[in-house]
PDB file of N, CA and C in Angstrom:
ATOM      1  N   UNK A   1      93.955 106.017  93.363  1.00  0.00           N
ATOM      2  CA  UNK A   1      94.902 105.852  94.457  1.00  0.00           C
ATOM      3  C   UNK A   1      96.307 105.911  93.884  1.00  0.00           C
ATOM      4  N   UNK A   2      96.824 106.867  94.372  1.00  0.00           N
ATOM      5  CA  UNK A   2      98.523 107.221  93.235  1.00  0.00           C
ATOM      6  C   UNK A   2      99.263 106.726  94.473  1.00  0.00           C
ATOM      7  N   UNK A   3     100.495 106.213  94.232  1.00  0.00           N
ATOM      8  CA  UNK A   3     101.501 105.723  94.810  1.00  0.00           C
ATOM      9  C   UNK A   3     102.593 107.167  94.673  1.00  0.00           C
ATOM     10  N   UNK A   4     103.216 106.992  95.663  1.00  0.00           N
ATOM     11  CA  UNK A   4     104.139 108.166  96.031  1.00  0.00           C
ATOM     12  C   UNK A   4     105.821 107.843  96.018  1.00  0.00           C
ATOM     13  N   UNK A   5     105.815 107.181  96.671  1.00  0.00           N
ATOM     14  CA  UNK A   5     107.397 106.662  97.185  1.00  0.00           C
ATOM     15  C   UNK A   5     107.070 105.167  97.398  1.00  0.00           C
ATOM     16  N   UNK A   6     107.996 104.022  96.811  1.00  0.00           N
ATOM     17  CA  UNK A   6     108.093 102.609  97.024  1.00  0.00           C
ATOM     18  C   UNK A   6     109.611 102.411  96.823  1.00  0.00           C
ATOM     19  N   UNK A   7     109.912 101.595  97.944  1.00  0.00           N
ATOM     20  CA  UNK A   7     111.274 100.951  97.836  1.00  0.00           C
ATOM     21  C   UNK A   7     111.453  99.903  97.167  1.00  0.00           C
ATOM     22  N   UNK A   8     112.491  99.312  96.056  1.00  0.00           N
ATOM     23  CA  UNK A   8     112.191  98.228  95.281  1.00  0.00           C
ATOM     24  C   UNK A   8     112.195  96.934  95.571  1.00  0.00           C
ATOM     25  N   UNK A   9     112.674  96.538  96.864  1.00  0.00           N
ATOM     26  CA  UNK A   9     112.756  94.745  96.650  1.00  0.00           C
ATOM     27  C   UNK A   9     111.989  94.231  97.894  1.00  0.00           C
ATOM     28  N   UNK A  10     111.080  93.342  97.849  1.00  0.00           N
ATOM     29  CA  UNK A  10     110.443  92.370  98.438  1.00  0.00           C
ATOM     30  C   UNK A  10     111.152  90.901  98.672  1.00  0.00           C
ATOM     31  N   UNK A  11     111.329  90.210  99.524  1.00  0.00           N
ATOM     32  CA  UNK A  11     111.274  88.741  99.566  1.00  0.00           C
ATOM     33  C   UNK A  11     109.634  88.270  99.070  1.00  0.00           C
ATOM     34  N   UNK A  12     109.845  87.220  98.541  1.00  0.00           N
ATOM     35  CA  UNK A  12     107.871  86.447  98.525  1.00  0.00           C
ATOM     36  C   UNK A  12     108.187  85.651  99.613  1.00  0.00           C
ATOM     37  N   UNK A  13     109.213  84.999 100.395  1.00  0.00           N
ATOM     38  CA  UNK A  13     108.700  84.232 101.245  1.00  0.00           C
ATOM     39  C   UNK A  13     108.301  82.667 101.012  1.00  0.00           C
ATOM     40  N   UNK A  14     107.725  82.114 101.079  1.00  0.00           N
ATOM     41  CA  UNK A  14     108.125  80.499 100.893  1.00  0.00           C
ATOM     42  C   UNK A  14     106.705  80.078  99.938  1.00  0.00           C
ATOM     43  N   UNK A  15     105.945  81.257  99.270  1.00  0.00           N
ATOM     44  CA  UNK A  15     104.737  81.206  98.826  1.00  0.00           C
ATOM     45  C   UNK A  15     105.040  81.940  97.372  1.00  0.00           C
ATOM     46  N   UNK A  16     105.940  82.026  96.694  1.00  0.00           N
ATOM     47  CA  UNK A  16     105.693  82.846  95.446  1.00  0.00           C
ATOM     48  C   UNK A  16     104.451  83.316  94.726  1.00  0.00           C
ATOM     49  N   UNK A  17     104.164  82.192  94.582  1.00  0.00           N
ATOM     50  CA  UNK A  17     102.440  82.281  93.768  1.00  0.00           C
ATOM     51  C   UNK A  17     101.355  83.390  94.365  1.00  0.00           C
ATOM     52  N   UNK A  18     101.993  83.392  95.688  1.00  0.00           N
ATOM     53  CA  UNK A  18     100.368  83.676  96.646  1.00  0.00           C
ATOM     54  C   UNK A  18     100.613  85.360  96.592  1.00  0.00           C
ATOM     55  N   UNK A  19     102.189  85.202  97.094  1.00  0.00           N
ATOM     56  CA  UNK A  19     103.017  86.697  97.151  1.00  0.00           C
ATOM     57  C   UNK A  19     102.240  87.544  95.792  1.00  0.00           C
ATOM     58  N   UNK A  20     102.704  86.767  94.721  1.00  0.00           N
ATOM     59  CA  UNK A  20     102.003  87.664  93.427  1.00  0.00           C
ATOM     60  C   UNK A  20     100.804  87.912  93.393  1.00  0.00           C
ATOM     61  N   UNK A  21      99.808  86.918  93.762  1.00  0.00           N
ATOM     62  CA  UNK A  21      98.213  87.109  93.429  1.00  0.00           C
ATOM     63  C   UNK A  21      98.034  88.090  94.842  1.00  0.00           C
ATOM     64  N   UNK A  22      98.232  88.781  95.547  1.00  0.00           N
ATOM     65  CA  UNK A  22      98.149  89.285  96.727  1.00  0.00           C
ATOM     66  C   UNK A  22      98.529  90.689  96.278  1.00  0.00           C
ATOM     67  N   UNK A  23      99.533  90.771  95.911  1.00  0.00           N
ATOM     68  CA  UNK A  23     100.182  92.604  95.183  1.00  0.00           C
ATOM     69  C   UNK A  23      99.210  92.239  93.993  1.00  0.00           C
ATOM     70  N   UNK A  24      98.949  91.761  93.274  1.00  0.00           N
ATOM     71  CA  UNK A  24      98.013  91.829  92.169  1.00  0.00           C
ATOM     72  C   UNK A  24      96.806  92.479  92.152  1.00  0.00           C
ATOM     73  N   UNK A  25      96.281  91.664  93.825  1.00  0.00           N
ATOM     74  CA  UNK A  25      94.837  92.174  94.039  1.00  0.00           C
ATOM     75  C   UNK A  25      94.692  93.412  94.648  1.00  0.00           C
ATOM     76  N   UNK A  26      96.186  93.968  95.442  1.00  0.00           N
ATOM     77  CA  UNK A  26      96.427  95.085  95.675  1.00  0.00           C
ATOM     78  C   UNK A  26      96.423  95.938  94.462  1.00  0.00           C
ATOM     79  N   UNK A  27      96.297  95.926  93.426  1.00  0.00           N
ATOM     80  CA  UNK A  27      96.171  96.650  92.807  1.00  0.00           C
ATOM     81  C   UNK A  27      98.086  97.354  91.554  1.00  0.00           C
ATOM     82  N   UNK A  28      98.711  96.906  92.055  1.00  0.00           N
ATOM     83  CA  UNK A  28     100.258  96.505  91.759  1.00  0.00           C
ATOM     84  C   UNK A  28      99.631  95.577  89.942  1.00  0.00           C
ATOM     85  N   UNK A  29     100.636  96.254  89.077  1.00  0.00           N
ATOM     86  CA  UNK A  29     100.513  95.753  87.721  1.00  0.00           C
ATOM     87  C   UNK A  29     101.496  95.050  87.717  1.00  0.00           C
ATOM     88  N   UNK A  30     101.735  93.510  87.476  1.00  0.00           N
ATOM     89  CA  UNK A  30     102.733  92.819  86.921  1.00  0.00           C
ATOM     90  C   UNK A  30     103.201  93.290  85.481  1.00  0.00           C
ATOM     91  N   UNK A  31     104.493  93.656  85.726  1.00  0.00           N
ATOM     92  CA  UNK A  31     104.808  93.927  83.816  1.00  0.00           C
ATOM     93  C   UNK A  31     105.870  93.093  83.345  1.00  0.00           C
ATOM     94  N   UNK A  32     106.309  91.993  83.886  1.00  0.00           N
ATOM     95  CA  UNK A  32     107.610  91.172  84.287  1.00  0.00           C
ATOM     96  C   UNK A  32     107.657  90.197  85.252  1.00  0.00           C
ATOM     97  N   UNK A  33     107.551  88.289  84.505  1.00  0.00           N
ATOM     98  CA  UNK A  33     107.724  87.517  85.503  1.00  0.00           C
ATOM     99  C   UNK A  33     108.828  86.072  84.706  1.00  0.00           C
ATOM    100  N   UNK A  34     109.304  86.196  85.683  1.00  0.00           N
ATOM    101  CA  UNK A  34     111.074  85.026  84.837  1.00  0.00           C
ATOM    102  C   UNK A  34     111.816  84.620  85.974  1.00  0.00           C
ATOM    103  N   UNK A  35     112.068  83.314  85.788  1.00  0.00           N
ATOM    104  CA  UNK A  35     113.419  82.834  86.863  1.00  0.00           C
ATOM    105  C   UNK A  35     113.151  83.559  88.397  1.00  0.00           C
ATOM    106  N   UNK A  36     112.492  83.658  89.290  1.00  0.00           N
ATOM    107  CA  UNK A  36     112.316  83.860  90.232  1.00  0.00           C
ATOM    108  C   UNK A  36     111.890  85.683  90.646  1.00  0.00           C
ATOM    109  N   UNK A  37     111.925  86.397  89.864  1.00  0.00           N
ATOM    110  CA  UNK A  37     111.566  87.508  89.967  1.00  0.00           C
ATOM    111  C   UNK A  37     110.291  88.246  89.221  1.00  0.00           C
ATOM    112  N   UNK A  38     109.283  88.596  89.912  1.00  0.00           N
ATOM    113  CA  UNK A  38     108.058  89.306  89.084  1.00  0.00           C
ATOM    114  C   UNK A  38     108.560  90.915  89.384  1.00  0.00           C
ATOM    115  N   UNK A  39     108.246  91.093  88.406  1.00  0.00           N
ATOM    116  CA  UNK A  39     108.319  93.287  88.242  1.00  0.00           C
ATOM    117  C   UNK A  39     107.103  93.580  88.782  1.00  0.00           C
ATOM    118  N   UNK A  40     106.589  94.571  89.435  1.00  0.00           N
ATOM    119  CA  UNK A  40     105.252  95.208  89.814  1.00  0.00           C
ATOM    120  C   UNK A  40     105.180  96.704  89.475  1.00  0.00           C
ATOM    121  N   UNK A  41     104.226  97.049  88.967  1.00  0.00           N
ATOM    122  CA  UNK A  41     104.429  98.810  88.790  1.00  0.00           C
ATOM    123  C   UNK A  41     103.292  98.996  89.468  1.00  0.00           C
ATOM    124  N   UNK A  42     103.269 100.507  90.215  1.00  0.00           N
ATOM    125  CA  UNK A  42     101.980 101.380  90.624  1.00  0.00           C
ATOM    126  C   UNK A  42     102.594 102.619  89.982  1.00  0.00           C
ATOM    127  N   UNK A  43     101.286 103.326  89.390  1.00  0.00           N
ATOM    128  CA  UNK A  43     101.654 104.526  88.222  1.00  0.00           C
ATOM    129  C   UNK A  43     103.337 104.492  88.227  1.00  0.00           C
ATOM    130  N   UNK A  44     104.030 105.406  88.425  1.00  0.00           N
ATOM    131  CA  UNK A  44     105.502 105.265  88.129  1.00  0.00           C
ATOM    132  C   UNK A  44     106.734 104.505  88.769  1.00  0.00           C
ATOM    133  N   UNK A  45     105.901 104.224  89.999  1.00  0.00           N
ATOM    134  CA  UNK A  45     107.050 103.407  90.730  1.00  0.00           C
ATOM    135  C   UNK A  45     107.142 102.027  90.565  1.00  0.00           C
ATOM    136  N   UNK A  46     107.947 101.080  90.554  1.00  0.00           N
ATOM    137  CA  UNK A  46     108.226 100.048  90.123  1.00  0.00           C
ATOM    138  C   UNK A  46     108.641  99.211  91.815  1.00  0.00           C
ATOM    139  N   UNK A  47     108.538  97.857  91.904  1.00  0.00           N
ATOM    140  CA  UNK A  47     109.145  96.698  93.313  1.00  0.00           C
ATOM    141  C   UNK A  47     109.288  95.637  92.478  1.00  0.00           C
ATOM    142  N   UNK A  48     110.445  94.926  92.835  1.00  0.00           N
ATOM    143  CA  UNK A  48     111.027  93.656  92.395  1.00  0.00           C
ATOM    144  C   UNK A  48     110.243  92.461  93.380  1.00  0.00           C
ATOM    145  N   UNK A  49     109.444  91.650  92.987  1.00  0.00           N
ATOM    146  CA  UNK A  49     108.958  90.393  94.278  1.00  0.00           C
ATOM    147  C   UNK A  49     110.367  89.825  93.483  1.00  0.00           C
ATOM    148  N   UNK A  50     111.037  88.796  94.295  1.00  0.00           N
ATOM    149  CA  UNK A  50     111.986  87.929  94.549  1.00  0.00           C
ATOM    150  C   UNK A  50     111.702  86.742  95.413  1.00  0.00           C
ATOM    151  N   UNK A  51     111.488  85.460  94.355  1.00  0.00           N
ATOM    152  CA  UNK A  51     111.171  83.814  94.904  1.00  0.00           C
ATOM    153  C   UNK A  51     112.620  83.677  95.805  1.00  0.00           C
ATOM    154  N   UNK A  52     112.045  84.530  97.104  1.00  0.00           N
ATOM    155  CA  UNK A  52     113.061  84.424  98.200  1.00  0.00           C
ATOM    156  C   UNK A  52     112.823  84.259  99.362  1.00  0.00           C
ATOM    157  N   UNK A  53     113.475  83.328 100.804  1.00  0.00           N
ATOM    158  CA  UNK A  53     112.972  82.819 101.544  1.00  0.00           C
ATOM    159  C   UNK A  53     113.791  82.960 102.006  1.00  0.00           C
ATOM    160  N   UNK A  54     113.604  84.357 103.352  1.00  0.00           N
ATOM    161  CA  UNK A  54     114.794  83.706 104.299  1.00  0.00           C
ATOM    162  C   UNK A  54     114.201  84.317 106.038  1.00  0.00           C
ATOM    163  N   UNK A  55     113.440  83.774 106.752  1.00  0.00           N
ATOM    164  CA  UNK A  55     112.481  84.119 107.818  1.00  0.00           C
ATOM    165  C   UNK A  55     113.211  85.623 108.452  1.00  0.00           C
ATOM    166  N   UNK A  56     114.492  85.261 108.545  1.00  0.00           N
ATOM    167  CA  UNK A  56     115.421  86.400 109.683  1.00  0.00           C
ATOM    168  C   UNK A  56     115.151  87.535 108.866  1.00  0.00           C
ATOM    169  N   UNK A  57     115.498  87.355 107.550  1.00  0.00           N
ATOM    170  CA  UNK A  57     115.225  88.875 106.837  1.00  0.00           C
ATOM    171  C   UNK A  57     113.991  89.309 106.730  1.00  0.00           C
ATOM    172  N   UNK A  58     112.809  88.407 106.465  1.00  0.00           N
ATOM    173  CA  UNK A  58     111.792  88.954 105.932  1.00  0.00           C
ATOM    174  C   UNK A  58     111.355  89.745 107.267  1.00  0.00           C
ATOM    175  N   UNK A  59     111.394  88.792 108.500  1.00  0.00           N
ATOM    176  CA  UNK A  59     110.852  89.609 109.860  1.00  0.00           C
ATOM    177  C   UNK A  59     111.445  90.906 110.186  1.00  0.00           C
ATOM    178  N   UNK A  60     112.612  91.095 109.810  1.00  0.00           N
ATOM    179  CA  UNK A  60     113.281  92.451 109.676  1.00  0.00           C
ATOM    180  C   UNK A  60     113.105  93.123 108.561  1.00  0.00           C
ATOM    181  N   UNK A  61     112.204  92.963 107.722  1.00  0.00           N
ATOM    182  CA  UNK A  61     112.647  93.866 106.241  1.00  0.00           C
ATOM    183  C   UNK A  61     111.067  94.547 106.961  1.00  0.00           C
ATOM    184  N   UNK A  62     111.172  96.067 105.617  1.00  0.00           N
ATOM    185  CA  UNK A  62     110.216  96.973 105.569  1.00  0.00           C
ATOM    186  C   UNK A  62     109.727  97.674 104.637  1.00  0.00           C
ATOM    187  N   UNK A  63     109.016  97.607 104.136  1.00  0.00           N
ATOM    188  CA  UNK A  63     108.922  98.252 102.855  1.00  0.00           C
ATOM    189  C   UNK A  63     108.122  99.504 103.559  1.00  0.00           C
ATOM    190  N   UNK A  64     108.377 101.106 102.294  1.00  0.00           N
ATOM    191  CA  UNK A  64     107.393 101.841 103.062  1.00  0.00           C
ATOM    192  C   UNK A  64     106.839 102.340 101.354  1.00  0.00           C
ATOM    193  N   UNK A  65     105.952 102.715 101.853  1.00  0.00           N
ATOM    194  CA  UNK A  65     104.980 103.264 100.639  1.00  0.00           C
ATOM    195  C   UNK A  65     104.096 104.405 101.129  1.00  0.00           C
ATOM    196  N   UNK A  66     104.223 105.392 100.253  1.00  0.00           N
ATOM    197  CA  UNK A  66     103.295 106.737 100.620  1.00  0.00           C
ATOM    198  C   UNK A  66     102.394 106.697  99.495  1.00  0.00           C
ATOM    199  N   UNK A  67     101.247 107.205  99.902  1.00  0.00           N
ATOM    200  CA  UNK A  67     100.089 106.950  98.777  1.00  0.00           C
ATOM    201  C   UNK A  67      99.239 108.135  99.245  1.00  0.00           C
ATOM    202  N   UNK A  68      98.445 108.560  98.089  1.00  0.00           N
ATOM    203  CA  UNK A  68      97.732 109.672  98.352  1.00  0.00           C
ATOM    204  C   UNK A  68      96.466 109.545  99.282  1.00  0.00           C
ATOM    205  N   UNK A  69      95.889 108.546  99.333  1.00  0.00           N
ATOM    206  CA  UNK A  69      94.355 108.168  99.958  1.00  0.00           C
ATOM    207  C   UNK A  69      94.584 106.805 101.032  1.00  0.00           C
ATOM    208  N   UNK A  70      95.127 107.305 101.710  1.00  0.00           N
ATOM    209  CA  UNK A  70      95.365 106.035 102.861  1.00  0.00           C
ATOM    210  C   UNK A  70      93.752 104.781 102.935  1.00  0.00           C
ATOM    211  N   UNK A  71      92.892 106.103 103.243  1.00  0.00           N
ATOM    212  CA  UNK A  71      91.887 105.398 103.094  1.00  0.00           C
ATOM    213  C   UNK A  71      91.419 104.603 101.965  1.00  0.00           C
ATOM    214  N   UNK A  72      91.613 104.704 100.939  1.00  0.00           N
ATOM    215  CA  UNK A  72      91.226 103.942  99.619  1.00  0.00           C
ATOM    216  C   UNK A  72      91.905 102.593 100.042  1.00  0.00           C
ATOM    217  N   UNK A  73      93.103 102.914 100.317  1.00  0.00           N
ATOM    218  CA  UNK A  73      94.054 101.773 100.275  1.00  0.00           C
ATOM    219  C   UNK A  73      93.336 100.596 101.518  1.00  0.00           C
ATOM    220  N   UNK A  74      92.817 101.181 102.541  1.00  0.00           N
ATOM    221  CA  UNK A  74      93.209 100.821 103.494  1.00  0.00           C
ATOM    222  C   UNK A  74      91.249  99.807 103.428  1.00  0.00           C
ATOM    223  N   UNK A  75      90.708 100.315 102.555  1.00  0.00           N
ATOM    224  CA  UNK A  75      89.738  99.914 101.667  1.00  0.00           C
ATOM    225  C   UNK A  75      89.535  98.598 101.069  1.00  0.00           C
ATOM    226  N   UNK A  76      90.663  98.696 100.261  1.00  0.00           N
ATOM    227  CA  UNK A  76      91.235  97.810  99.092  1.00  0.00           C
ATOM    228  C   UNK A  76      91.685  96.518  99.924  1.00  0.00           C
ATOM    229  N   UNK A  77      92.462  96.613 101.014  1.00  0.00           N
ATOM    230  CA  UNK A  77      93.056  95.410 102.170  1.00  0.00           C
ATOM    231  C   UNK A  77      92.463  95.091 102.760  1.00  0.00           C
ATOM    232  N   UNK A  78      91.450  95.679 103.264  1.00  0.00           N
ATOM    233  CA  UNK A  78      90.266  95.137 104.103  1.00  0.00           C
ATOM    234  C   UNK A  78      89.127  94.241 103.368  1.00  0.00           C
ATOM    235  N   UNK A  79      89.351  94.546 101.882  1.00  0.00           N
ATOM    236  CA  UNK A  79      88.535  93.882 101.022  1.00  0.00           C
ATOM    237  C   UNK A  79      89.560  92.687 100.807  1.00  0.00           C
ATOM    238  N   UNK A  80      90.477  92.720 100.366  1.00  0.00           N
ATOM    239  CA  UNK A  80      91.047  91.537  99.683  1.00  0.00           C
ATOM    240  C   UNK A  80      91.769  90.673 100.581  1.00  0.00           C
ATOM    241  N   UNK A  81      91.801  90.704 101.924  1.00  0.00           N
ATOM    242  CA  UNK A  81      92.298  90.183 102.970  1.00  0.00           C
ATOM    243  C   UNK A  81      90.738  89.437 103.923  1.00  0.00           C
ATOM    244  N   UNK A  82      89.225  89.840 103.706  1.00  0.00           N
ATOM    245  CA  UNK A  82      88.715  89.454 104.898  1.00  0.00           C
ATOM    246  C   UNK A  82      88.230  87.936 104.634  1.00  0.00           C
ATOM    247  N   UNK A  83      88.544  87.251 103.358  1.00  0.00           N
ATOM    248  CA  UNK A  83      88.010  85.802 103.406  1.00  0.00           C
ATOM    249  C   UNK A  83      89.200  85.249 103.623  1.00  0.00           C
ATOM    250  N   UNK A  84      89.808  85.852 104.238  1.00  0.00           N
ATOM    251  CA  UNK A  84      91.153  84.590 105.122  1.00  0.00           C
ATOM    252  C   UNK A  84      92.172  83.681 103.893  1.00  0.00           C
ATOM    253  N   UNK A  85      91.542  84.217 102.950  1.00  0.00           N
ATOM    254  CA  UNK A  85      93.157  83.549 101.549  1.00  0.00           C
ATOM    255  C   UNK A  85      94.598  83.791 101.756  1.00  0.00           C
ATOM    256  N   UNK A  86      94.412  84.952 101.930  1.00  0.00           N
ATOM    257  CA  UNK A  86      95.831  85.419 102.232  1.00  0.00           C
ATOM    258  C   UNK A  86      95.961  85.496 103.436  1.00  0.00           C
ATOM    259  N   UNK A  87      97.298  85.118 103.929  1.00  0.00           N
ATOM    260  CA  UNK A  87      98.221  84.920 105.944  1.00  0.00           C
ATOM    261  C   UNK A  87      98.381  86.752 106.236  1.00  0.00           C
ATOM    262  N   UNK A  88      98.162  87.260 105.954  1.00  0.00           N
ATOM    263  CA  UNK A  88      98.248  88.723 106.374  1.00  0.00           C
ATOM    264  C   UNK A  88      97.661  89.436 107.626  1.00  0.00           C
ATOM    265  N   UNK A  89      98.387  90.105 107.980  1.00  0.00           N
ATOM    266  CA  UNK A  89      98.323  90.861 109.467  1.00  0.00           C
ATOM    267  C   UNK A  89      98.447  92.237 109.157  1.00  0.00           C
ATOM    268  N   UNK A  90      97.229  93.116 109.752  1.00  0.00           N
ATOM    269  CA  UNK A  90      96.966  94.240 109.346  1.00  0.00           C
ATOM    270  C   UNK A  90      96.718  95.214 110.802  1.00  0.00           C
ATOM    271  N   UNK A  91      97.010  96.387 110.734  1.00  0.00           N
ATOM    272  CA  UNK A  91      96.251  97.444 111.829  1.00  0.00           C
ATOM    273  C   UNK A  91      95.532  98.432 110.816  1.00  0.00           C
ATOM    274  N   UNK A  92      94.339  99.077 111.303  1.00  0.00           N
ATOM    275  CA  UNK A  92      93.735  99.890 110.483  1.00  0.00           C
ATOM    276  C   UNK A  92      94.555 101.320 110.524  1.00  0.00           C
ATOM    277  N   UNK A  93      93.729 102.171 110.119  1.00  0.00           N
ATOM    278  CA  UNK A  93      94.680 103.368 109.989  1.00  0.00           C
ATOM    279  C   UNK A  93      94.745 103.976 111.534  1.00  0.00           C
ATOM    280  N   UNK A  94      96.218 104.367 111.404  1.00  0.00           N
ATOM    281  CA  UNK A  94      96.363 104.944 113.118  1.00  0.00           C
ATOM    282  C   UNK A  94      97.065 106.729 112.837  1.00  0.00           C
ATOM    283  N   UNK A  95      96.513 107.444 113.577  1.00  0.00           N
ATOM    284  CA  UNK A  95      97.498 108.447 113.936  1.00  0.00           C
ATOM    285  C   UNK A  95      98.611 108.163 114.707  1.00  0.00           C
ATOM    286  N   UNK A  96      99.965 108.243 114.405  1.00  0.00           N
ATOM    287  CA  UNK A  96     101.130 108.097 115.479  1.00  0.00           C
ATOM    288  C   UNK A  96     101.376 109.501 116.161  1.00  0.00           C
ATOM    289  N   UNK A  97     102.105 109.708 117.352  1.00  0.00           N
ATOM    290  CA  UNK A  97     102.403 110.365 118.078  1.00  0.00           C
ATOM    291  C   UNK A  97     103.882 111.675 116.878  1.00  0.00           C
ATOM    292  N   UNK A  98     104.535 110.956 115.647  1.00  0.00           N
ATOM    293  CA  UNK A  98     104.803 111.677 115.121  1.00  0.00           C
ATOM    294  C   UNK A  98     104.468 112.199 114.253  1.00  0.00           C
ATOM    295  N   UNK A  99     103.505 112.336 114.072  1.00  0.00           N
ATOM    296  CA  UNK A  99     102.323 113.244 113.227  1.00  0.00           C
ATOM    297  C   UNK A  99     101.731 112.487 112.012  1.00  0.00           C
ATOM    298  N   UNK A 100     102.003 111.200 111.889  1.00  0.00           N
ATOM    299  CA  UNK A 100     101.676 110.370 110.376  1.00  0.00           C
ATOM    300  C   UNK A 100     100.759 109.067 110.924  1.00  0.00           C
ATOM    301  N   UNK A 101      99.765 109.555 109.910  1.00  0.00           N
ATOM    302  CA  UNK A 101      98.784 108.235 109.519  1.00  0.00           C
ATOM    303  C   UNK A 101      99.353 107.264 109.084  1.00  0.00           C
ATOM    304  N   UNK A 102      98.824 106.090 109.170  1.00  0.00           N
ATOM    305  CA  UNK A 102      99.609 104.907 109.079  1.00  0.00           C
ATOM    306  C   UNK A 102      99.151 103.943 108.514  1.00  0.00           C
ATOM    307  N   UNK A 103      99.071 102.789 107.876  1.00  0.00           N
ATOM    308  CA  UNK A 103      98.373 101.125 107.928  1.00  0.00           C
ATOM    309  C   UNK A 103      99.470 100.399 108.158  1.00  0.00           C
ATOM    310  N   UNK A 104      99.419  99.499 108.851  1.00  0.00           N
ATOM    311  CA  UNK A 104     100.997  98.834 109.142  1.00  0.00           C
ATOM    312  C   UNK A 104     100.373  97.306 108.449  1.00  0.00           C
ATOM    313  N   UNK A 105     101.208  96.318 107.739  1.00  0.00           N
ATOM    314  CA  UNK A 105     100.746  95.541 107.399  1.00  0.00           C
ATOM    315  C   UNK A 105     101.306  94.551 107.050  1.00  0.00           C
ATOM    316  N   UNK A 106     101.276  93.560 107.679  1.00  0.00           N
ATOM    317  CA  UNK A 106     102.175  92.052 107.329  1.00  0.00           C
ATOM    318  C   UNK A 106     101.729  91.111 106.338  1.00  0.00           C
ATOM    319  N   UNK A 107     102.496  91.144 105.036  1.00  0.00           N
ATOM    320  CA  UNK A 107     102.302  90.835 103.801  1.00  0.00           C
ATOM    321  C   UNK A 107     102.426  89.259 104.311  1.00  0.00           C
ATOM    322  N   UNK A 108     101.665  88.899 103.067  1.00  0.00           N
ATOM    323  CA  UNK A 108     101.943  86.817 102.954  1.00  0.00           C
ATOM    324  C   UNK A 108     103.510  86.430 103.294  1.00  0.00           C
ATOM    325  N   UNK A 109     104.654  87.158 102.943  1.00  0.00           N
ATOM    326  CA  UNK A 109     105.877  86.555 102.985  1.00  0.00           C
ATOM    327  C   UNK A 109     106.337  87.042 104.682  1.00  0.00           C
ATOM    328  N   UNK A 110     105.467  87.685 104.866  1.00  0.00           N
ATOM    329  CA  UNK A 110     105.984  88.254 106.824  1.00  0.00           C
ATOM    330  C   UNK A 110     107.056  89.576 106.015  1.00  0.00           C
ATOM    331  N   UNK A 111     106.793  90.031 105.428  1.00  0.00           N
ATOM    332  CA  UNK A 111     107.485  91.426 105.162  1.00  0.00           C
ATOM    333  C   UNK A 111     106.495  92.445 105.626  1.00  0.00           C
ATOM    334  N   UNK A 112     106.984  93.523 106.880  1.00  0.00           N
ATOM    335  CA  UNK A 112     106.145  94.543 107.032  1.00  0.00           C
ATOM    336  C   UNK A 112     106.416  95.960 106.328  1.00  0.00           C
ATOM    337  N   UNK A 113     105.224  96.180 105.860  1.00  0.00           N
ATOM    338  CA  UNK A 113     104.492  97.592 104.696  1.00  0.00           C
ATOM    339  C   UNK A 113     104.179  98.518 105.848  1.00  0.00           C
ATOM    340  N   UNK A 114     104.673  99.983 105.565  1.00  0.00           N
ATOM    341  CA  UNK A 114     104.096 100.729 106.414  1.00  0.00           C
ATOM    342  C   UNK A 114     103.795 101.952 105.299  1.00  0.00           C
ATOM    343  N   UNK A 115     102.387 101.820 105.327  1.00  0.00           N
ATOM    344  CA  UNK A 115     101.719 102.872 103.701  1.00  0.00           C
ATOM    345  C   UNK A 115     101.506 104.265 105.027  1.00  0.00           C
ATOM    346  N   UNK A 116     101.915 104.520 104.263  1.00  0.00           N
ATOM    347  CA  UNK A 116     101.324 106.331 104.971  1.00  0.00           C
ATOM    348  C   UNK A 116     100.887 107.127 104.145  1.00  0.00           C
ATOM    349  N   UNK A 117     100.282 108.319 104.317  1.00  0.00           N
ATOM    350  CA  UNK A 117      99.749 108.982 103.873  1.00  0.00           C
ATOM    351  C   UNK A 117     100.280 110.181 103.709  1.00  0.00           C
ATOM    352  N   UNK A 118     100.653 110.824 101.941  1.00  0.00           N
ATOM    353  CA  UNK A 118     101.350 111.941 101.911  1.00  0.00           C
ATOM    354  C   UNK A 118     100.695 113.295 102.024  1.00  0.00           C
ATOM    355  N   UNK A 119     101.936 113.971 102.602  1.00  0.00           N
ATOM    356  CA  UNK A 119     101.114 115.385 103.013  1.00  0.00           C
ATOM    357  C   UNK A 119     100.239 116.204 101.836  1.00  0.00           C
ATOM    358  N   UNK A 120      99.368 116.712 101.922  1.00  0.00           N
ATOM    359  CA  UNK A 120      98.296 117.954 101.407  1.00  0.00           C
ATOM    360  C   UNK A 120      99.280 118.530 101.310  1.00  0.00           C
ATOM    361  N   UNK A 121      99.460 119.110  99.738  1.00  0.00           N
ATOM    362  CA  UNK A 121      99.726 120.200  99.707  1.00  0.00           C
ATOM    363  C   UNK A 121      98.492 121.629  99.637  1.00  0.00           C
TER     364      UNK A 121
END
């Protein structure tokens, strides 16, 4: 499952610990954790988690991520989300009306992920 495009900064939200073991089990490599910030890599792209808490932003923030196998992914969350550990809010994969597959997904900190799926070449 290759990662495509990731934007770098996350809030964790009022859960640091959980925030990390959650991108962890997603599959996200910690390579960096100090003073309130863990590093995460997927093959080349890199996200900053940040021991940050602030409800107004997180409900407005978005991260987007393109990945080659929506389905793998969408795999991987359905696995590591169904014994109720993690507060996460998920839709399965959707076609939208503008032509892109989707998983929309509300991380432990209430930050919403919208993974899509990059085009075939």
């Amino acid at each position: 499952m290759q990662a495509i495009k990731l934007k770098p900064f996350v809030p964790s939200g009022d859960d640091y610990g959980l925030a990390q073991r959650f991108f962890e089990e997603l599959g996200f490599e910690k390579i960096y954790a100090d003073n309130g910030i863990t590093i995460f890599r997927l093959d080349e792209l890199e996200f900053y988690l940040q021991n940050f808490h602030n409800r107004e932003l997180q409900d407005n923030f978005m991260v987007e991520l393109v990945v080659s196998d929506l389905d793998g992914w969408w795999t991987r969350i359905r696995r590591i989300t169904e014994n109720g550990e993690y507060p996460v809010r998920c839709k399965e994969p959707t076609l939208y009306p503008w032509g892109k597959r989707e998983v929309h997904l509300i991380d432990p900190a209430g930050v919403c992920w919208h993974l899509s799926e990059a085009k075939r070449q």
